[in-house]
Protein backbone atom coordinates (compact mmCIF):
# COMPACT_ATOMS: atom_id res chain seq x y z
CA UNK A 1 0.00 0.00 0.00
CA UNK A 2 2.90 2.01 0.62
CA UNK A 3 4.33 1.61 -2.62
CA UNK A 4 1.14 2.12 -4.36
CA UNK A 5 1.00 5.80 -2.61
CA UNK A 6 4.87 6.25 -3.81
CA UNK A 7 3.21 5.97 -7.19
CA UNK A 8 0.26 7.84 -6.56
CA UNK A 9 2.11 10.89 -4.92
CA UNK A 10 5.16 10.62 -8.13
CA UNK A 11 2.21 10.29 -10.91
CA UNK A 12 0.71 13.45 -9.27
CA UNK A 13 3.92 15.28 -8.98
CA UNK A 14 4.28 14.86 -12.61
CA UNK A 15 0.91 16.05 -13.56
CA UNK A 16 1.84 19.38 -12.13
CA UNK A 17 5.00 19.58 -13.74
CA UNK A 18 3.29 19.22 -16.79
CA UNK A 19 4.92 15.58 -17.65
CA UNK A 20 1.91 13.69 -18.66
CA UNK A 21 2.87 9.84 -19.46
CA UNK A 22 1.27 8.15 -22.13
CA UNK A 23 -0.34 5.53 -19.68
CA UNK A 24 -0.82 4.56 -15.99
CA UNK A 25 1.54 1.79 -15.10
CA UNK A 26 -0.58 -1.74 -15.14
CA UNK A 27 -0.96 -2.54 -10.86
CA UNK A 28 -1.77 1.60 -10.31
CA UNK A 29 -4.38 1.31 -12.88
CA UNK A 30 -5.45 -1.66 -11.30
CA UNK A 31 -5.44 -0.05 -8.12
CA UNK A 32 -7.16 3.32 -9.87
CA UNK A 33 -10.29 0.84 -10.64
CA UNK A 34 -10.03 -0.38 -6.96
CA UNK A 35 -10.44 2.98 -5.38
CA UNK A 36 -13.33 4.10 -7.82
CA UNK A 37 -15.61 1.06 -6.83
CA UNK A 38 -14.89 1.34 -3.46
CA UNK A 39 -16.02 4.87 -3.96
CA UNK A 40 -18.96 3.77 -5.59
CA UNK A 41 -19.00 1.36 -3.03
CA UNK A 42 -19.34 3.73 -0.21
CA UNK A 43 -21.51 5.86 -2.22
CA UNK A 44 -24.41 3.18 -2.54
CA UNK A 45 -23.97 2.83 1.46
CA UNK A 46 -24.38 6.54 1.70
CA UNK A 47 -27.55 6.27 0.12
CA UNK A 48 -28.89 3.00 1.55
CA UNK A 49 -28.64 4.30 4.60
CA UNK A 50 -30.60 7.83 3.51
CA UNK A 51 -33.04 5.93 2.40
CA UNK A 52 -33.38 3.64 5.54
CA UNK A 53 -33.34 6.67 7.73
CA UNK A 54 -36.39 8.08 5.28
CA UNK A 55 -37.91 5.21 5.48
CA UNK A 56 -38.00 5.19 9.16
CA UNK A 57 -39.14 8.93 8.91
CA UNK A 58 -42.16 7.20 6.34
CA UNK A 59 -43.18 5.19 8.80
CA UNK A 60 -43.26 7.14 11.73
CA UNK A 61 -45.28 9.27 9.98
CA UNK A 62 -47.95 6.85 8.33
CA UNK A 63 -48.10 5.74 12.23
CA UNK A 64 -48.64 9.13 13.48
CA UNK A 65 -51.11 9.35 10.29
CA UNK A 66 -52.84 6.39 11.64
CA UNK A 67 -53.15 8.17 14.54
CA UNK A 68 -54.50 11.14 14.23
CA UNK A 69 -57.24 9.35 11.83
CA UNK A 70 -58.32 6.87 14.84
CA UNK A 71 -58.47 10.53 16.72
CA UNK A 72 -60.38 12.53 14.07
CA UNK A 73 -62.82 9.41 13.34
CA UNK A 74 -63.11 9.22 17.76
CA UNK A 75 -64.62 12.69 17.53
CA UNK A 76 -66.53 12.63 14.61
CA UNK A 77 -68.37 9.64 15.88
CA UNK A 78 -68.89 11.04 19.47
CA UNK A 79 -68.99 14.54 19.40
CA UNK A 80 -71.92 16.00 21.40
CA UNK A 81 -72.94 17.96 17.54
CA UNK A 82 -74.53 16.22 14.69
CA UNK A 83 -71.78 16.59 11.81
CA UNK A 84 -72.34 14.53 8.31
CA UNK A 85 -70.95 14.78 5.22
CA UNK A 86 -73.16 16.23 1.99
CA UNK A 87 -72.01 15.55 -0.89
CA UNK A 88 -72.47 18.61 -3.72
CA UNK A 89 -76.10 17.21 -4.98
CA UNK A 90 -76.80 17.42 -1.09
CA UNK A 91 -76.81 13.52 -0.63
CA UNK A 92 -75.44 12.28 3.14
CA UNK A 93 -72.24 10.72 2.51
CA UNK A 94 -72.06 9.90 6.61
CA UNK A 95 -73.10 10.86 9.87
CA UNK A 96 -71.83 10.80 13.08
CA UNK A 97 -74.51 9.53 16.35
CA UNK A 98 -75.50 12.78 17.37
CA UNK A 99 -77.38 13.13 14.44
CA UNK A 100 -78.75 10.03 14.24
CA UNK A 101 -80.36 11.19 17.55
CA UNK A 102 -81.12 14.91 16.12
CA UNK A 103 -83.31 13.22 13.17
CA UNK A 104 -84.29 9.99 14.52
CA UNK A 105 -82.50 7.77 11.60
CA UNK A 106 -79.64 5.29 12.09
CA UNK A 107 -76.67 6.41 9.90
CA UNK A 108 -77.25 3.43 7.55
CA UNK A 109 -81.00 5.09 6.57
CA UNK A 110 -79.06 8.44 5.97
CA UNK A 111 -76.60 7.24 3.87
CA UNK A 112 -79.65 6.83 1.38
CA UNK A 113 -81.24 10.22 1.89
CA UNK A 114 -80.85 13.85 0.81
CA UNK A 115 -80.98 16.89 3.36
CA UNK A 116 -84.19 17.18 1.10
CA UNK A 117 -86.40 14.63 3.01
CA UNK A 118 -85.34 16.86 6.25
CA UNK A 119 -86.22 20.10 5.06
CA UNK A 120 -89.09 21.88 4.76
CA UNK A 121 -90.20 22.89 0.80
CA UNK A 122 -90.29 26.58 2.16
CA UNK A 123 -86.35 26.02 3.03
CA UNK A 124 -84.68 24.63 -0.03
CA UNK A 125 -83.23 27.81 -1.05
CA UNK A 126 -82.54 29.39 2.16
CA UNK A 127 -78.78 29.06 2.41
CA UNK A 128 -77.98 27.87 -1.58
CA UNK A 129 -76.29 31.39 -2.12
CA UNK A 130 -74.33 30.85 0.88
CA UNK A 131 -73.49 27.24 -0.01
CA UNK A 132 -72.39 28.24 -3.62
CA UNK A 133 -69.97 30.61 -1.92
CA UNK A 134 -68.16 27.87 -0.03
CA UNK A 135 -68.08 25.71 -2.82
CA UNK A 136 -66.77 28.60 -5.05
CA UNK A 137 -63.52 29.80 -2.08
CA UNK A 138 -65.57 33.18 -2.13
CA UNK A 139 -66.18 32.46 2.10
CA UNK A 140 -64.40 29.99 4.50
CA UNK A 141 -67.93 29.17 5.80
CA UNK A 142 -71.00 30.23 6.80
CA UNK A 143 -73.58 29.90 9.97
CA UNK A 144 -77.21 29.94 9.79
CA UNK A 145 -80.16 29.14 11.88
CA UNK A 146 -82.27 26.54 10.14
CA UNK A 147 -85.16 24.16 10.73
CA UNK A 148 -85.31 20.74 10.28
CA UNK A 149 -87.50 17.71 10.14
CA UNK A 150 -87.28 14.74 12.55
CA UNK A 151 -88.26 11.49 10.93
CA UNK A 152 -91.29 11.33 12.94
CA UNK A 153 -92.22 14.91 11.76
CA UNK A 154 -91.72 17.07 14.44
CA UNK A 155 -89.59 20.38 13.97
CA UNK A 156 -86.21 21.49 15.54
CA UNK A 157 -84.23 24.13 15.50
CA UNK A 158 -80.70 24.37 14.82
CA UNK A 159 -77.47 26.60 14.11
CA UNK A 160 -75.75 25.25 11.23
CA UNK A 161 -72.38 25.71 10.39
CA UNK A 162 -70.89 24.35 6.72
CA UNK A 163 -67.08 24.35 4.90
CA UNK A 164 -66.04 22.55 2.06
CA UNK A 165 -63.78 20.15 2.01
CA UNK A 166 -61.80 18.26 -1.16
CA UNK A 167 -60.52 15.05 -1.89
CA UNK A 168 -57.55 13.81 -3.61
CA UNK A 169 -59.79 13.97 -6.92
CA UNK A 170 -60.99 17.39 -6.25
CA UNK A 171 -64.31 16.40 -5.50
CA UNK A 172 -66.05 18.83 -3.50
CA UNK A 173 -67.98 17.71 -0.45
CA UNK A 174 -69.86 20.10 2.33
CA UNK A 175 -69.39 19.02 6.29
CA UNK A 176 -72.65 20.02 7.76
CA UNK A 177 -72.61 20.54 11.86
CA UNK A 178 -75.65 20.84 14.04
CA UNK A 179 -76.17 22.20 16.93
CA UNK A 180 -79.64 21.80 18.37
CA UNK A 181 -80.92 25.23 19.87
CA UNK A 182 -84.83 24.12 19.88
CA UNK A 183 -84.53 25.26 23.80
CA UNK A 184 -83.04 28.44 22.82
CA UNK A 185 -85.46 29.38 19.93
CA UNK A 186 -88.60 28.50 22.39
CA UNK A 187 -86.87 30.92 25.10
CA UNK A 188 -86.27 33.82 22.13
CA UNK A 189 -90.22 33.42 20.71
CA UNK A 190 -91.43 34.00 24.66
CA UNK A 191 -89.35 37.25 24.83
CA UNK A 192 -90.22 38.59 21.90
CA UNK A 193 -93.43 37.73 22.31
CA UNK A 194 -93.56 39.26 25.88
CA UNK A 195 -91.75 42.42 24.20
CA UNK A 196 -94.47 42.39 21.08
CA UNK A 197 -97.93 41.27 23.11
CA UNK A 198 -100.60 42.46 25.32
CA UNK A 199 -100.44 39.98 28.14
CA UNK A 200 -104.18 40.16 28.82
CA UNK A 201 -105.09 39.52 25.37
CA UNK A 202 -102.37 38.30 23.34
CA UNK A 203 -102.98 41.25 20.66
CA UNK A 204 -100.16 43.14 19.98
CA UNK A 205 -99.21 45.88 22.49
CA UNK A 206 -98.52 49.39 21.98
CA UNK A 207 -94.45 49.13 21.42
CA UNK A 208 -95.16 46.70 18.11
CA UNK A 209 -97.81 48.99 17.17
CA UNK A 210 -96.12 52.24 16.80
CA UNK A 211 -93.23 50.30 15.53
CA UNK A 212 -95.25 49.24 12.59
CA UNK A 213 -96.78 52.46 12.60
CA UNK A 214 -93.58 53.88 11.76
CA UNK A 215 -92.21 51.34 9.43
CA UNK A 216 -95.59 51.44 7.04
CA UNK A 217 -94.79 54.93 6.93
CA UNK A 218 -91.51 54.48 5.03
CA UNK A 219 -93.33 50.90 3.12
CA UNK A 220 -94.39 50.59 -0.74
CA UNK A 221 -97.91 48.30 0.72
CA UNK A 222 -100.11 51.20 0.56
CA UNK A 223 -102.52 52.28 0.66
CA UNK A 224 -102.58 51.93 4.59
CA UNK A 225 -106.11 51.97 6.54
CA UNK A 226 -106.41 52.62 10.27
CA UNK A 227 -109.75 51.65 12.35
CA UNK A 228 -109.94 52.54 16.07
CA UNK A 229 -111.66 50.61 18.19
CA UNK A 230 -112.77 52.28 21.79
CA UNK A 231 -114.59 49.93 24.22
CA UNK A 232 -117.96 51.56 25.62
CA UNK A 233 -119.00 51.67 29.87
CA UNK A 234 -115.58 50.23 30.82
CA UNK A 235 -114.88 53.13 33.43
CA UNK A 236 -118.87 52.51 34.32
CA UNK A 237 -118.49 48.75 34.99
CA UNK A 238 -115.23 49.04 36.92
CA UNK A 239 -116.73 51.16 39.31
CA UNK A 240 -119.53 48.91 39.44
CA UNK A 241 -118.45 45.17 38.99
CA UNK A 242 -115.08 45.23 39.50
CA UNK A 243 -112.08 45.21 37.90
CA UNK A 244 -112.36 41.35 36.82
CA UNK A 245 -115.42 42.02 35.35
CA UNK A 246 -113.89 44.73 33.11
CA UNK A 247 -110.66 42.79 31.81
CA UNK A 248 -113.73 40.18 30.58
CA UNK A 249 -115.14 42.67 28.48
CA UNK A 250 -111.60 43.53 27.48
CA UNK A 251 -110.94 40.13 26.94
CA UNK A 252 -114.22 39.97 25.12
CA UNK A 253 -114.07 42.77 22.56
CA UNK A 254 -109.90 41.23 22.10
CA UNK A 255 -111.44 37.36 20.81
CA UNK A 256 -113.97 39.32 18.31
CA UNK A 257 -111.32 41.50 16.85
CA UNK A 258 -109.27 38.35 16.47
CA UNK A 259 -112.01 36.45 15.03
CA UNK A 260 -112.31 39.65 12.49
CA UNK A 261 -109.06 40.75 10.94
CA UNK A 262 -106.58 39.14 8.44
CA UNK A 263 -102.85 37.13 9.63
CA UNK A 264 -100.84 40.06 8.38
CA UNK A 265 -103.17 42.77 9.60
CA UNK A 266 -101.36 44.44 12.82
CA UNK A 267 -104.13 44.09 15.55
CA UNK A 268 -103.39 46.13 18.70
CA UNK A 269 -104.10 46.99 22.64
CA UNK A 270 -102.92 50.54 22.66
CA UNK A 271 -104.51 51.49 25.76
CA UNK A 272 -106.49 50.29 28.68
CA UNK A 273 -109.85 50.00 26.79
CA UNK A 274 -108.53 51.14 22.89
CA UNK A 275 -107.72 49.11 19.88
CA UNK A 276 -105.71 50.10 16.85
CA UNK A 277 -105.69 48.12 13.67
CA UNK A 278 -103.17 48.55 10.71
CA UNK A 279 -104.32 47.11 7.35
CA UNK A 280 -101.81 47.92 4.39
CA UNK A 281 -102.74 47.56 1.59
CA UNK A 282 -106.55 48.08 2.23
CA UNK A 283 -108.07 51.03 0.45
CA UNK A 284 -111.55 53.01 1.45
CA UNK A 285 -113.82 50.28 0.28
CA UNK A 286 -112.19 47.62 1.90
CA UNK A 287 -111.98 48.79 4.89
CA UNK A 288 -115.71 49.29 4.77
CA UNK A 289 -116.35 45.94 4.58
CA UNK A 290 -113.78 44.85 7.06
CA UNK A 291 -115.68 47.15 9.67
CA UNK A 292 -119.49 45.97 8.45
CA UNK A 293 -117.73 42.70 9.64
CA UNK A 294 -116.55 43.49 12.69
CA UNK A 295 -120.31 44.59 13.72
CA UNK A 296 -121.40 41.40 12.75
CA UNK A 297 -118.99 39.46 14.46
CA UNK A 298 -120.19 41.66 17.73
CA UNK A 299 -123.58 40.99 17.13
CA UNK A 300 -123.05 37.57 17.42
CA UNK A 301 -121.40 37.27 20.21
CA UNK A 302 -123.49 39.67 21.59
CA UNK A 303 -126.81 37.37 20.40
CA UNK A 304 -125.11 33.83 21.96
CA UNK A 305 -124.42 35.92 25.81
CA UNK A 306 -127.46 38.21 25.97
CA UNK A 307 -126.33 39.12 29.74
CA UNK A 308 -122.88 39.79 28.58
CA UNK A 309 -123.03 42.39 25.65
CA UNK A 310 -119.58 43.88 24.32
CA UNK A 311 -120.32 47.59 22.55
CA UNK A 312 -117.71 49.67 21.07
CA UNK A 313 -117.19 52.40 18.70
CA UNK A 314 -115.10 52.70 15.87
CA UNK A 315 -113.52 55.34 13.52
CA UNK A 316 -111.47 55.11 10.62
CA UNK A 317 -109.61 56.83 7.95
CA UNK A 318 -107.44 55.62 4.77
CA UNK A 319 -104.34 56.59 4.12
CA UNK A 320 -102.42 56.72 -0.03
CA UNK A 321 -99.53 58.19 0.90
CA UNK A 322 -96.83 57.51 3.70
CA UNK A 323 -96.72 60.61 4.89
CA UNK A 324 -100.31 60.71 5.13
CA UNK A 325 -100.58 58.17 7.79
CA UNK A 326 -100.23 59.61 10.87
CA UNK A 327 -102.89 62.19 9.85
CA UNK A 328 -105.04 58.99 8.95
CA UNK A 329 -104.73 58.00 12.49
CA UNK A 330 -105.70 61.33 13.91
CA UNK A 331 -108.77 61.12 12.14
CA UNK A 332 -109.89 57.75 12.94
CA UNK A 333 -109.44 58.84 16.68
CA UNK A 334 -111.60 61.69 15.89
CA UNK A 335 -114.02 59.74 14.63
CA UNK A 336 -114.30 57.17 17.04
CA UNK A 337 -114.83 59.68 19.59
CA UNK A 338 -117.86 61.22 17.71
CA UNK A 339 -119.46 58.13 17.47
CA UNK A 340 -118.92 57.34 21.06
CA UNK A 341 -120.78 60.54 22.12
CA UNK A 342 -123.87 59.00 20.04
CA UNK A 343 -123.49 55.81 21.98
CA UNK A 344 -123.21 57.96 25.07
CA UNK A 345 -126.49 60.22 23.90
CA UNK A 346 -128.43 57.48 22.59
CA UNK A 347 -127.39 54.98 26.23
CA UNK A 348 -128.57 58.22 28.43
CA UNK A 349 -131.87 58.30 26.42
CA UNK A 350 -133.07 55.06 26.45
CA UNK A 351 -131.44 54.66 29.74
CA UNK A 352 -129.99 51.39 29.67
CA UNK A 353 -129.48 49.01 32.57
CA UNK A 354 -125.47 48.66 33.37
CA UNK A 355 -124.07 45.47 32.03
CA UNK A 356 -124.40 42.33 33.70
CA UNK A 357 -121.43 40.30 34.01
């Protein structure tokens, strides 16, 4: 070996001297080979062992892959939300148990249903904008309170929350998650109900009323009629029967007006014995007819309790223009309170017994 570096170290020398030879001498080119496979040699080693430390790396990672799958599939299938997986034609891929309980199906029924046989018609197209977005990148996600169907047909309430998610062949799907908040709703529609109704009568009181007052005002649903409705001899039987007495009649006059107006018309308890009614969209002959049906609808009642009569008089004025409608309701008080003096004239004359409740 020693010799062999003599003639490495001499052949070298002579290279930078600029004394090429013609040819290696036969045991250093021998030896020349040597050296360049046991470079190559050492080489392949080099990267055998790269590749069994990547390798090891690989499967470290498909474990920790493994992993973290066994953890994501734990919480899908227990988390206390329902969560499935839509795919973009809105058919359920999966679902976890929480929504099995949320729309009384096991998970193998769902797999052959659409969010379709849970939704009501009125529904379909309540979030497709939003979904579209999601699907398109324009938004991350989006949250929305929705109802749903149980299987059996009953109703819930829930906030929503979707993203999109892709798969190695770019196919879109949508990860819906439920949260049920039928409790929540129930506890919202009391408030606002407590904020928007009489609690004697269940009309509206007088904060809805003047707030639709003033929104019709601004509103294209005209034109806008207002009748007033004052009840008659409520001081008179207070004094004389009692306060319980009078929140009958109260109650009494309330059920006929009920029984009377339209869904969308905005029927009111302004004060302790007055009644205002909004109807948009009700012109001069209309409300004519509206009020010849109200008296009827008194007179019955009136017919089937002979010892319990509800009077009342009523004014009312029509309004074309927004601006026009607070005058409209100045009038209709105005003329409610003439034709309350006739009741008063004509109850004086013919002096009428008080009521008998």
């Amino acid at each position: 070996m020693k010799a062999f570096q003599h003639d490495l170290s001499r052949y070298l020398s002579d290279i930078s001297a600029g004394n090429l030879p013609d040819e290696l001498p036969r045991d250093m080119v021998c030896r020349q080979e040597l050296l360049e496979f046991m470079n190559k040699i050492k080489s392949l080693s080099d990267e055998i062992s790269q590749l069994q430390a990547e390798s090891s790396t690989l499967k470290s990672s498909c474990k920790q892959i493994s992993k973290q799958e066994h953890l994501y599939r734990s919480v899908f299938a227990h988390a206390v939300v329902g969560i499935m997986i839509v795919s973009r034609d809105n058919r359920i891929i999966d679902a976890n148990q929480s929504l099995e309980y949320m729309l009384g199906c096991q998970v193998d029924e769902l797999k052959d249903m659409s969010l379709s046989d849970f939704t009501l018609p009125e529904d379909y197209l309540i979030d497709a904008e939003l979904q579209q977005d999601v699907i398109e990148g324009k938004r991350n996600y989006y949250q929305i309170e929705k109802r749903y169907t149980r299987n059996d047909g009953m109703l819930f309430w829930c906030l929503e929350t979707v993203f999109a998610v892709w798969d190695e062949s770019v196919t879109v799907n949508l990860i819906h998650m439920l949260e049920d908040i039928s409790a929540r709703r129930s506890v919202d529609m009391q408030l606002e109900q407590a904020s928007n109704n009489d609690a004697m009568t269940g009309l509206y009181n007088r904060a809805h009323f003047d707030r639709e007052f003033n929104r019709l005002q601004h509103s294209m649903r005209l034109p806008v009629s207002i009748i007033v409705v004052d009840v008659d001899g409520l001081k008179q039987l207070n004094d004389t029967k009692g306060h319980e007495a009078g929140d009958r009649l109260i109650i009494r006059v309330a059920t006929i007006l009920k029984e009377t107006f339209r869904g969308d018309d905005i029927v009111a308890r302004v004060g302790g014995d007055e009644f205002s009614i909004l109807l948009p969209e009700t012109g001069l002959e209309i409300v004519d007819a509206v009020i010849e049906r109200l008296r009827k609808c008194q007179a019955s009642y009136n017919a089937a309790t002979p010892n319990f009569q509800a009077t009342f008089s009523i004014g009312s004025a029509t309004a074309f223009k927004g601006s026009e409608i607070p005058k409209a309701l100045k009038l209709a008080d105005e003329r409610m309170y003439a034709e309350k003096k006739i009741h008063k004239s004509a109850q004086q004359t013919a002096q009428v017994p008080p009521l008998n409740i």
